[in-house]
PDB file of N, CA and C in Angstrom:
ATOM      1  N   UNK A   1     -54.221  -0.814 -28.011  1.00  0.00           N
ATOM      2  CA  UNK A   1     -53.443  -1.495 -29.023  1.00  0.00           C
ATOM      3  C   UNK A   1     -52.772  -2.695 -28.375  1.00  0.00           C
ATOM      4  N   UNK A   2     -52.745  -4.162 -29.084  1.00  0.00           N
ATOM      5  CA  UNK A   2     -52.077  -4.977 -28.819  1.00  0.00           C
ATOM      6  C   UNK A   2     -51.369  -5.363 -29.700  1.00  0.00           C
ATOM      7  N   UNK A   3     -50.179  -6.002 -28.950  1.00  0.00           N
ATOM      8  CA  UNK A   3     -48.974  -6.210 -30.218  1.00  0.00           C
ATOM      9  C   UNK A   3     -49.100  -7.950 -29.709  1.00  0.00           C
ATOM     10  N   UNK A   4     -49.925  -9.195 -30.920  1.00  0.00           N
ATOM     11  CA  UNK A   4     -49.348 -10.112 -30.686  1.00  0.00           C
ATOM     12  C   UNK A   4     -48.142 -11.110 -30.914  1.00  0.00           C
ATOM     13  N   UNK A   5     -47.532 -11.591 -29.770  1.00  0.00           N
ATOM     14  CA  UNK A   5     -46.181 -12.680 -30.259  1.00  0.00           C
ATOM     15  C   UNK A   5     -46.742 -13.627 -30.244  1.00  0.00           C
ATOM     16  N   UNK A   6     -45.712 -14.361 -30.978  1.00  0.00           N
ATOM     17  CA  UNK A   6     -45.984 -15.893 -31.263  1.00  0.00           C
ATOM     18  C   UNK A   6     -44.776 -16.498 -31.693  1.00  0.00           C
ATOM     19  N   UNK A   7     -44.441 -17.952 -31.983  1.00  0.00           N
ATOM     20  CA  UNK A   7     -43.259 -18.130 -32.589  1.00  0.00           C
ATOM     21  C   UNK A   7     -43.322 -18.467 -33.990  1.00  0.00           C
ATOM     22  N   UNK A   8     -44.902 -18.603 -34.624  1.00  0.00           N
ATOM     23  CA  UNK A   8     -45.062 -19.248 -35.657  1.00  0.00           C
ATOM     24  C   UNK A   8     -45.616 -17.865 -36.770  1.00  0.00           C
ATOM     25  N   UNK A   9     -44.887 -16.782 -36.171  1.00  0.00           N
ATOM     26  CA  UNK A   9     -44.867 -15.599 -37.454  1.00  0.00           C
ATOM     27  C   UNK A   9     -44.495 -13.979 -36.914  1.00  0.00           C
ATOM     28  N   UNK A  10     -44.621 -13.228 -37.905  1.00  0.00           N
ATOM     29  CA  UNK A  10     -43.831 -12.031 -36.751  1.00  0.00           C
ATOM     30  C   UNK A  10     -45.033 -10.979 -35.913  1.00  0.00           C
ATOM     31  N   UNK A  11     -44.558 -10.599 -35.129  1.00  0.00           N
ATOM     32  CA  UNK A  11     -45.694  -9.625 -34.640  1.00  0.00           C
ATOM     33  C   UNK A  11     -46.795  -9.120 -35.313  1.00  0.00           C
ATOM     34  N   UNK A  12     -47.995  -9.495 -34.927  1.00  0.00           N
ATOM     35  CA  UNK A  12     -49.335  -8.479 -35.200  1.00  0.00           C
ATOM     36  C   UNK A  12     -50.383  -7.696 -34.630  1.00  0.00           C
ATOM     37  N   UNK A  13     -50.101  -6.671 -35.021  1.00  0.00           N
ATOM     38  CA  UNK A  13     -51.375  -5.329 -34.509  1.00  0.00           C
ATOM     39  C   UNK A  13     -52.688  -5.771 -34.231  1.00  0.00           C
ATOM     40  N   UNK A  14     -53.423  -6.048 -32.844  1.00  0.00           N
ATOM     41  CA  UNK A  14     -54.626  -6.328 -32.624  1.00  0.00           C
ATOM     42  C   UNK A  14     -54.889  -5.043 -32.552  1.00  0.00           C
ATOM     43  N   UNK A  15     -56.698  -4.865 -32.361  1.00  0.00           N
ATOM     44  CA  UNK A  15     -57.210  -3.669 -31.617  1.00  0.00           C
ATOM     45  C   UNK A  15     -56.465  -2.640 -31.966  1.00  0.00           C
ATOM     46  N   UNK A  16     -56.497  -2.062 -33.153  1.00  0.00           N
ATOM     47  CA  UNK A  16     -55.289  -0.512 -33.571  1.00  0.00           C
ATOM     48  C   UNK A  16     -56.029   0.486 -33.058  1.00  0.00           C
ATOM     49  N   UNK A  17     -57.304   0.132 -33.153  1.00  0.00           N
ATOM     50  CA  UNK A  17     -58.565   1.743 -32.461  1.00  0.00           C
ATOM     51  C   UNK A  17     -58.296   1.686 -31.271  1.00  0.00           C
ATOM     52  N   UNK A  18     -58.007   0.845 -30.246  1.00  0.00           N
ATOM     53  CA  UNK A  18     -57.862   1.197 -29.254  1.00  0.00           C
ATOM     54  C   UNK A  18     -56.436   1.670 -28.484  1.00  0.00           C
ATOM     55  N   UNK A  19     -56.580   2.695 -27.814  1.00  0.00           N
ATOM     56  CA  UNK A  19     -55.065   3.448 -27.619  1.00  0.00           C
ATOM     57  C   UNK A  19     -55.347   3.980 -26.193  1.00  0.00           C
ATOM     58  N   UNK A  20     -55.955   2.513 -25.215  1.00  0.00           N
ATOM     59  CA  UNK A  20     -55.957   3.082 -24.088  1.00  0.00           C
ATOM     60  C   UNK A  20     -55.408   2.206 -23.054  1.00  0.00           C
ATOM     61  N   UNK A  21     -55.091   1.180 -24.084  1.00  0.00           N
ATOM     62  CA  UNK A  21     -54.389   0.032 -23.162  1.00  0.00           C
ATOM     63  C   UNK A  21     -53.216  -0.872 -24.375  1.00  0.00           C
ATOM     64  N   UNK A  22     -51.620  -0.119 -24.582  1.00  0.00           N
ATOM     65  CA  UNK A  22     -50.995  -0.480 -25.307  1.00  0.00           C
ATOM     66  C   UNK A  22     -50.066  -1.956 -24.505  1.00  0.00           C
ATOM     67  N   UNK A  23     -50.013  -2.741 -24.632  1.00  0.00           N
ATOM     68  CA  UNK A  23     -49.094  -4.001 -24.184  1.00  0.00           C
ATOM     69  C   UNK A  23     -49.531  -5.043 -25.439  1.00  0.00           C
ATOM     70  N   UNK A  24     -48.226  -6.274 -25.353  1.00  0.00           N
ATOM     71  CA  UNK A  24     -47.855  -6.997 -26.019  1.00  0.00           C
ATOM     72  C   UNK A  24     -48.867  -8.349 -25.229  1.00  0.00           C
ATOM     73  N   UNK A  25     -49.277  -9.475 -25.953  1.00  0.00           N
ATOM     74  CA  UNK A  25     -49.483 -10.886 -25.671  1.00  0.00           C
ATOM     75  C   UNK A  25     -48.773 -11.705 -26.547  1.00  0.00           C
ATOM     76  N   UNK A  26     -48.331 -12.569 -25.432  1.00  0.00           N
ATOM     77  CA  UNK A  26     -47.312 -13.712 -26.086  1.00  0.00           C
ATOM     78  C   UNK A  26     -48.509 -15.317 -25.988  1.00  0.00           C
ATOM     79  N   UNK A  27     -48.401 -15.629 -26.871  1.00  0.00           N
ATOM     80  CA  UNK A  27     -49.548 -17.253 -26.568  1.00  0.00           C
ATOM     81  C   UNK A  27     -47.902 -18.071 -26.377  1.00  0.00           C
ATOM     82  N   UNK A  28     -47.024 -18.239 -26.266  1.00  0.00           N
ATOM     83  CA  UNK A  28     -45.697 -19.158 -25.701  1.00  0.00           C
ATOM     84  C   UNK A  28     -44.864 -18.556 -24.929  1.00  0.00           C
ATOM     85  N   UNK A  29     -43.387 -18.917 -25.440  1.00  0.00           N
ATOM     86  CA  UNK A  29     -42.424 -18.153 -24.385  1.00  0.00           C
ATOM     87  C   UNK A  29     -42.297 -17.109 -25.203  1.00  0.00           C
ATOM     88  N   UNK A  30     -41.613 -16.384 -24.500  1.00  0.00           N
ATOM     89  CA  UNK A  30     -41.134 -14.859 -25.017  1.00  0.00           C
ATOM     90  C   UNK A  30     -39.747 -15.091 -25.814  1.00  0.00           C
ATOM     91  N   UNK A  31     -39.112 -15.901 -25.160  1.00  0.00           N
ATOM     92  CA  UNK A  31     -37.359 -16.536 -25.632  1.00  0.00           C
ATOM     93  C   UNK A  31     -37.858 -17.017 -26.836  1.00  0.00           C
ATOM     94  N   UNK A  32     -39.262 -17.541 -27.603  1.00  0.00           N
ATOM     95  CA  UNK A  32     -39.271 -18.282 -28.388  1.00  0.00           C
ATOM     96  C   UNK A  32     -39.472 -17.253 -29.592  1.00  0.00           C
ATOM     97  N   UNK A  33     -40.237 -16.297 -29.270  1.00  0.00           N
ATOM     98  CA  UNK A  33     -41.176 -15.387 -29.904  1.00  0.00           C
ATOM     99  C   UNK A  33     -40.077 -14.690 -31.356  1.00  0.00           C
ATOM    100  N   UNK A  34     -41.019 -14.332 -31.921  1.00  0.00           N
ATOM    101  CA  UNK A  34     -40.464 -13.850 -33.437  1.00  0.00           C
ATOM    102  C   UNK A  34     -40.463 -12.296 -33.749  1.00  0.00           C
ATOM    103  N   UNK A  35     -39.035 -11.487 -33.695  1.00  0.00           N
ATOM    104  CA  UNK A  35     -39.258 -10.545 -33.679  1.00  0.00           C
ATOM    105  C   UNK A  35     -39.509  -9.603 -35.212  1.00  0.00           C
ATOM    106  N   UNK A  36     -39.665  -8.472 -35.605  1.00  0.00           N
ATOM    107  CA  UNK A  36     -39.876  -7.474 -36.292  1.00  0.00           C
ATOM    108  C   UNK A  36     -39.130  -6.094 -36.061  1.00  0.00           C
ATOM    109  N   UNK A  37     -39.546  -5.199 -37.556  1.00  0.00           N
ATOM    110  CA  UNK A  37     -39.163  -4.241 -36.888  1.00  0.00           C
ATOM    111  C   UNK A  37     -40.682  -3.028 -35.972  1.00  0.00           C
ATOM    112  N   UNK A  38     -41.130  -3.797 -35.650  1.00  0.00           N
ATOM    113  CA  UNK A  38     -42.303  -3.185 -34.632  1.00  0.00           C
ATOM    114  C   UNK A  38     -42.283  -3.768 -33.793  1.00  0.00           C
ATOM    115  N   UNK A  39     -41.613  -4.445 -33.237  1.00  0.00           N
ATOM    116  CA  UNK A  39     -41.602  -5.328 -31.661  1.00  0.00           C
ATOM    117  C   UNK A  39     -40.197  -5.741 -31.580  1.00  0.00           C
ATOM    118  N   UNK A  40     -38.952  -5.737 -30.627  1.00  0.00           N
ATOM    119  CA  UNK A  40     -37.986  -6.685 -30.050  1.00  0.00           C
ATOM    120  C   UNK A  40     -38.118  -6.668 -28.926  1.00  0.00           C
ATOM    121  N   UNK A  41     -37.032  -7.652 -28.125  1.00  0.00           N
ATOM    122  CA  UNK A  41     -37.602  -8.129 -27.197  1.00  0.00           C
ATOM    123  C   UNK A  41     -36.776  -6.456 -26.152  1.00  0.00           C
ATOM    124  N   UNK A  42     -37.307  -6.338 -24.715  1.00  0.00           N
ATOM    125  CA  UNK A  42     -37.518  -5.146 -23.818  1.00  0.00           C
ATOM    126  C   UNK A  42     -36.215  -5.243 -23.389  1.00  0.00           C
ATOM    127  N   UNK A  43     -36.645  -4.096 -21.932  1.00  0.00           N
ATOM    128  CA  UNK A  43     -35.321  -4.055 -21.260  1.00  0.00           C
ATOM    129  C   UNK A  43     -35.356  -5.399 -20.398  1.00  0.00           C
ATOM    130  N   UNK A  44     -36.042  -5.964 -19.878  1.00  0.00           N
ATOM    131  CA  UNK A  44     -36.398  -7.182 -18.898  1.00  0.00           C
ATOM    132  C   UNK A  44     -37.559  -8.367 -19.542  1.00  0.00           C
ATOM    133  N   UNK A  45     -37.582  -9.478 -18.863  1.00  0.00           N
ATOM    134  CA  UNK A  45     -38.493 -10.092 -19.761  1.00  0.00           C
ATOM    135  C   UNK A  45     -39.881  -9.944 -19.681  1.00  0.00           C
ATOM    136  N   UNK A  46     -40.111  -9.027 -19.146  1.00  0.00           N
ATOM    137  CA  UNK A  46     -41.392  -8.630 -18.938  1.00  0.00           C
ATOM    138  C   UNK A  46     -41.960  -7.762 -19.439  1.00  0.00           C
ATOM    139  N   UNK A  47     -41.395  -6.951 -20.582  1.00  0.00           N
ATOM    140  CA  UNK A  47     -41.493  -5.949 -21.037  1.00  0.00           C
ATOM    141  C   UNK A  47     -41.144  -6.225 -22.481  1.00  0.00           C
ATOM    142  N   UNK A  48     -41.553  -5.744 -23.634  1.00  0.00           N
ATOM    143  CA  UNK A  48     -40.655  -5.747 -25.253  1.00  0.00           C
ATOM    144  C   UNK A  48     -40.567  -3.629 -25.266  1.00  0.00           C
ATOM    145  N   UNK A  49     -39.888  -3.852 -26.285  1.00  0.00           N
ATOM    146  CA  UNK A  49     -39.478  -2.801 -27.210  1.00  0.00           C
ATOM    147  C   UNK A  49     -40.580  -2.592 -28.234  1.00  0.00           C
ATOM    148  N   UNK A  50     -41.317  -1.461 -28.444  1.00  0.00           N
ATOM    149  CA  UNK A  50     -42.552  -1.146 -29.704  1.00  0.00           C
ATOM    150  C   UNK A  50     -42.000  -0.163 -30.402  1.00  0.00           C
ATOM    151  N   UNK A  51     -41.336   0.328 -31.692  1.00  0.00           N
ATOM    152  CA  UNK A  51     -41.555   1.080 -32.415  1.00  0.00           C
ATOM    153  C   UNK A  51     -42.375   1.688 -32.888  1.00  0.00           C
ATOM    154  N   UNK A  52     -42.499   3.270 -32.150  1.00  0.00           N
ATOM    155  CA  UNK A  52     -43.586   4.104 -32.448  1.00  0.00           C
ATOM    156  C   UNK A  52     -43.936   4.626 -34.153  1.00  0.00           C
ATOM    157  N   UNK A  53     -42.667   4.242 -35.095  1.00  0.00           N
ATOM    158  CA  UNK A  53     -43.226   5.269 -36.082  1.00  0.00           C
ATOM    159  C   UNK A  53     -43.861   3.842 -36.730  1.00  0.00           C
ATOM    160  N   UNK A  54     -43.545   2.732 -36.589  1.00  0.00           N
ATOM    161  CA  UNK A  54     -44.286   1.338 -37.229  1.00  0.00           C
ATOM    162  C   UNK A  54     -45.690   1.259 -36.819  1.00  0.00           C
ATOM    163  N   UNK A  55     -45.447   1.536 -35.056  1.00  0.00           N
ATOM    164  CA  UNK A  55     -46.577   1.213 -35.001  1.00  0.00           C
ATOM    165  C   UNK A  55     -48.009   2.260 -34.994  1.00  0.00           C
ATOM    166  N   UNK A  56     -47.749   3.333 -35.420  1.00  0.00           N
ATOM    167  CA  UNK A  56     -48.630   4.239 -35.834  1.00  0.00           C
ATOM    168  C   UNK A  56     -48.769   4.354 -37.273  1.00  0.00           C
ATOM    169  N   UNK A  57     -47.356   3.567 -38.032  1.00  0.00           N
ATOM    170  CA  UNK A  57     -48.454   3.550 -39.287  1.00  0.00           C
ATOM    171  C   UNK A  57     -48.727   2.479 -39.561  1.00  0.00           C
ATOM    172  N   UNK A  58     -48.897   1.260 -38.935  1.00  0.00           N
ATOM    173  CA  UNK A  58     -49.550  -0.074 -38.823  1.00  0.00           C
ATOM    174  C   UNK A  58     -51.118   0.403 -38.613  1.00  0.00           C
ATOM    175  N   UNK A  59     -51.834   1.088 -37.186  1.00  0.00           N
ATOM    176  CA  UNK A  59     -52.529   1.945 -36.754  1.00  0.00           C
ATOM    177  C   UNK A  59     -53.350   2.325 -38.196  1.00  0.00           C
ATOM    178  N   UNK A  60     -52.421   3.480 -38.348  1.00  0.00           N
ATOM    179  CA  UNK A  60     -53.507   4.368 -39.842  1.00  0.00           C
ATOM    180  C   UNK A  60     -53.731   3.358 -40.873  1.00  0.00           C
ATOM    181  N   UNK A  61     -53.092   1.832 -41.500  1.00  0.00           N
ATOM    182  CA  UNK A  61     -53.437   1.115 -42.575  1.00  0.00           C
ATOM    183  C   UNK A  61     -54.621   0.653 -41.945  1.00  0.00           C
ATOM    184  N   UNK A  62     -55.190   0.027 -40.545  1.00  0.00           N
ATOM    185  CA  UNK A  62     -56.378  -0.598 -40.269  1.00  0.00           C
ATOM    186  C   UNK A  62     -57.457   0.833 -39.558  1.00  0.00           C
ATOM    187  N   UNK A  63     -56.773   2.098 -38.875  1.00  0.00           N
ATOM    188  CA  UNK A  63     -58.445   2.974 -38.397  1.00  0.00           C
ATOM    189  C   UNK A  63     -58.621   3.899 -39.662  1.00  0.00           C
ATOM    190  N   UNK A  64     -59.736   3.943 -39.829  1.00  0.00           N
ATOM    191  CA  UNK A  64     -60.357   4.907 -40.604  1.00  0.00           C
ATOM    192  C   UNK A  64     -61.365   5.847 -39.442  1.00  0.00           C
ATOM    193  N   UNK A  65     -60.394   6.559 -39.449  1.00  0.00           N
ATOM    194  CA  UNK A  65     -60.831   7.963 -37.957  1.00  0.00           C
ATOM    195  C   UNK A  65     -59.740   8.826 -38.190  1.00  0.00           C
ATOM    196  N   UNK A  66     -60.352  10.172 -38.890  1.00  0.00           N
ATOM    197  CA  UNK A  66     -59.415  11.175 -38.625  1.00  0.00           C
ATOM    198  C   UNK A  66     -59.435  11.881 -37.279  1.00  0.00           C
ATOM    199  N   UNK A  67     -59.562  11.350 -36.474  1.00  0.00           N
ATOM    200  CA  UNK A  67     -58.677  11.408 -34.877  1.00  0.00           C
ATOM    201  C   UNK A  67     -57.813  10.880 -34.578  1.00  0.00           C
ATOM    202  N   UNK A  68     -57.322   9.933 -35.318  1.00  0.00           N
ATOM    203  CA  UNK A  68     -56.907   8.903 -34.860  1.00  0.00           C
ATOM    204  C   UNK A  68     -55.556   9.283 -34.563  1.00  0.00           C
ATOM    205  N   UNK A  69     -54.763  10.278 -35.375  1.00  0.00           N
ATOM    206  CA  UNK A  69     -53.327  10.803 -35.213  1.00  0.00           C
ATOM    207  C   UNK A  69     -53.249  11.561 -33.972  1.00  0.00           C
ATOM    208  N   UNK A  70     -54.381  12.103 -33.764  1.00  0.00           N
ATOM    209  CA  UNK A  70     -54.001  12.811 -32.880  1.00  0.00           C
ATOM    210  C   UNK A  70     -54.574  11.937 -31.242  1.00  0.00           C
ATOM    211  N   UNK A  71     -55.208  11.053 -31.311  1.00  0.00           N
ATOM    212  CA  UNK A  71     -55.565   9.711 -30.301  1.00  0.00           C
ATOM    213  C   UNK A  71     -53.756   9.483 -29.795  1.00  0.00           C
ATOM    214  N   UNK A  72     -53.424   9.144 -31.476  1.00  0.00           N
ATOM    215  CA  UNK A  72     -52.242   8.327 -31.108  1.00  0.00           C
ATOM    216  C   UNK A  72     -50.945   9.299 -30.293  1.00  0.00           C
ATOM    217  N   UNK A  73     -50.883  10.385 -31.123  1.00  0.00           N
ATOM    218  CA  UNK A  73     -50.082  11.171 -30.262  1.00  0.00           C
ATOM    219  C   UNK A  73     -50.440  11.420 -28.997  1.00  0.00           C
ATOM    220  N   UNK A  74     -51.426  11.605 -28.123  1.00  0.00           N
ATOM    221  CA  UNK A  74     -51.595  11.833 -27.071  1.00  0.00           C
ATOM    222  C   UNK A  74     -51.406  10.518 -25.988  1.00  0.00           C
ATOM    223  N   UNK A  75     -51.269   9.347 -26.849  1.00  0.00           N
ATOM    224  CA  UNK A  75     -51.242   8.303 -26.261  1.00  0.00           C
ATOM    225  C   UNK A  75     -49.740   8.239 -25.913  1.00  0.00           C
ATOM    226  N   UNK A  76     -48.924   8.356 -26.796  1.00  0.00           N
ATOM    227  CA  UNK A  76     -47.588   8.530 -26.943  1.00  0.00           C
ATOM    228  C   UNK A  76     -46.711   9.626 -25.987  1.00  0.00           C
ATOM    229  N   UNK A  77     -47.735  10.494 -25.904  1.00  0.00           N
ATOM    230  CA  UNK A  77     -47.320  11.815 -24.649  1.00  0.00           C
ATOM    231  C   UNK A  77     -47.617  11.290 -23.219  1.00  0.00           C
ATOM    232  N   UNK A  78     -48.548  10.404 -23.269  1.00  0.00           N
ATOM    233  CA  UNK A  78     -48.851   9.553 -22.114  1.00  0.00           C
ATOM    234  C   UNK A  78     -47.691   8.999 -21.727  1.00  0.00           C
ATOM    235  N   UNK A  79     -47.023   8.025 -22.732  1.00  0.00           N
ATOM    236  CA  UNK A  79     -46.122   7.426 -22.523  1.00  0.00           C
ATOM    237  C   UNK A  79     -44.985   7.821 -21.803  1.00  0.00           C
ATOM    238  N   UNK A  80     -44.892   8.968 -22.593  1.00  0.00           N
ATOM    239  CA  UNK A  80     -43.146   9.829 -22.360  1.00  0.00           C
ATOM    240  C   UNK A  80     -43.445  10.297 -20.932  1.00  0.00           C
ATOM    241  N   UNK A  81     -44.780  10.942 -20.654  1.00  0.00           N
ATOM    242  CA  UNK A  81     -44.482  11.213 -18.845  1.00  0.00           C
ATOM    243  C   UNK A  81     -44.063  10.508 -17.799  1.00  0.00           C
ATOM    244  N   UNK A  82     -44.918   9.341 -18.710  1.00  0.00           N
ATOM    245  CA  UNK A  82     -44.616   8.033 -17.490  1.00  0.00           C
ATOM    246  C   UNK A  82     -43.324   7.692 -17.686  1.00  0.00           C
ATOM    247  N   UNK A  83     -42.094   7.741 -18.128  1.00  0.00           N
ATOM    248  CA  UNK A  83     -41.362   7.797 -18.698  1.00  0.00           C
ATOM    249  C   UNK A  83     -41.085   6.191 -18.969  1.00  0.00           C
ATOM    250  N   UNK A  84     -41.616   5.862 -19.992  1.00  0.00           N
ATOM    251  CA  UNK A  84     -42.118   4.926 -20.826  1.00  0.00           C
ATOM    252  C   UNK A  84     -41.378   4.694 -22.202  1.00  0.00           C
ATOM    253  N   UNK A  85     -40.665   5.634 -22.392  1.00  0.00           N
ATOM    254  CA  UNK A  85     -39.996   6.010 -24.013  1.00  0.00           C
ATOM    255  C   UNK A  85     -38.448   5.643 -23.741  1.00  0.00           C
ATOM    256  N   UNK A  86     -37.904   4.946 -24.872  1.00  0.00           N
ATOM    257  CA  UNK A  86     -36.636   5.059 -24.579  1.00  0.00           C
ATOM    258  C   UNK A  86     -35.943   6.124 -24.894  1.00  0.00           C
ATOM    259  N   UNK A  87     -34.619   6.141 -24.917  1.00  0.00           N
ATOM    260  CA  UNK A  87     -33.684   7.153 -24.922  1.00  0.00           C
ATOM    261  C   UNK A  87     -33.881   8.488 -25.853  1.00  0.00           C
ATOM    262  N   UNK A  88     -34.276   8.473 -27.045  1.00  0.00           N
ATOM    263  CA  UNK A  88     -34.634   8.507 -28.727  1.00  0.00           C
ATOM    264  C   UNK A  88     -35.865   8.993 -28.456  1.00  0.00           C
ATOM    265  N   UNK A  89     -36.466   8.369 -27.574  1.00  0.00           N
ATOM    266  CA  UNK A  89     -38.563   8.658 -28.024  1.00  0.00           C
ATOM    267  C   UNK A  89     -38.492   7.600 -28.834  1.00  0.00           C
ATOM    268  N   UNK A  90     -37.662   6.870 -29.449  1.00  0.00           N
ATOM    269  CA  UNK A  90     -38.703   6.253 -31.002  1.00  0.00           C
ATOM    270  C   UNK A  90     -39.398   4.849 -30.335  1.00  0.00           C
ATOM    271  N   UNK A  91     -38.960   4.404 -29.271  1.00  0.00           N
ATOM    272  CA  UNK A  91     -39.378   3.068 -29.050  1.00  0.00           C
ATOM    273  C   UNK A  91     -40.265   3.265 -27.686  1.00  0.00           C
ATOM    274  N   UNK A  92     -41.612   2.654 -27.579  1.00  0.00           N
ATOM    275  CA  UNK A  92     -42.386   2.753 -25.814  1.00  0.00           C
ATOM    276  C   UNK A  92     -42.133   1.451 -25.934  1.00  0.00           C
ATOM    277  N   UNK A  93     -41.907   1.438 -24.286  1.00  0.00           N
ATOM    278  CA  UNK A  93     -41.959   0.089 -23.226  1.00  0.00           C
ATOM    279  C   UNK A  93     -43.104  -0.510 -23.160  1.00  0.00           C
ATOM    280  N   UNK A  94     -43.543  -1.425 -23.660  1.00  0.00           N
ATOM    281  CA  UNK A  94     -45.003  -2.127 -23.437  1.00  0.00           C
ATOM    282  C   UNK A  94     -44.473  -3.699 -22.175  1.00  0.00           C
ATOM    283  N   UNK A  95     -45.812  -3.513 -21.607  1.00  0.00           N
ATOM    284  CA  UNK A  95     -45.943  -4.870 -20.673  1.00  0.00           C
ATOM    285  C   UNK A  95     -46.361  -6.190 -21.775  1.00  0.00           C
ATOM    286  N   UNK A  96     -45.683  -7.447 -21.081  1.00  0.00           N
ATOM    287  CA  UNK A  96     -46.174  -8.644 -21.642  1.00  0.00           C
ATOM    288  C   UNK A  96     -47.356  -9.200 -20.895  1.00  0.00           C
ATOM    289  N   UNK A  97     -48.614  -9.467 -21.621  1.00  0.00           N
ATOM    290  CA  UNK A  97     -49.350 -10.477 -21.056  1.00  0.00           C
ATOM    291  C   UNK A  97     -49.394 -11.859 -21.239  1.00  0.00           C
ATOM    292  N   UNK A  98     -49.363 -12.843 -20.869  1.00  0.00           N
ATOM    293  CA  UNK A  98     -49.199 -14.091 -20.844  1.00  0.00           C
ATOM    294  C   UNK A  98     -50.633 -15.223 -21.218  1.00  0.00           C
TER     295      UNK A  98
END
């Protein structure tokens, strides 16, 4: 899953089938970028904030795969080991690519 930024609209869900490589791409600055409630900006600038319950049902409006909930949860359990989740669980730490 990719979450793209931009400054010229708010975050959008690339690649929702894929749930094996979750991070954000910014095409500008990050300071410039436009947030949502499925993306703000992280703990550092290298990082944003993803809302898991947005972005799993962003996810189910574009896969048609009944695996897919359970793809996503396991992706999400991934997360939390690595300890990847904030405080809550509701938000994972994604990397920015540039």
């Amino acid at each position: 899953m990719i979450v793209e930024l931009s400054d010229d609209g708010p975050p959008k869900l690339l690649e929702a089938d894929r749930l094996d490589q979750l991070h954000a791409v910014c095409t500008g600055e990050v300071s410039a970028a436009r947030f949502d409630d499925l993306c703000q900006p992280g703990p550092d600038p290298e990082h944003v904030w993803i809302d898991v319950g947005s972005l799993r049902d962003r996810g189910l409006a574009y896969v048609d795969d009944p695996t897919y909930p359970e793809r996503f949860d396991a992706m999400i359990a991934y997360a939390q080991r690595k300890g990847w989740l904030d405080a809550d669980g509701k938000r994972v730490r994604a990397h920015i690519e540039r």
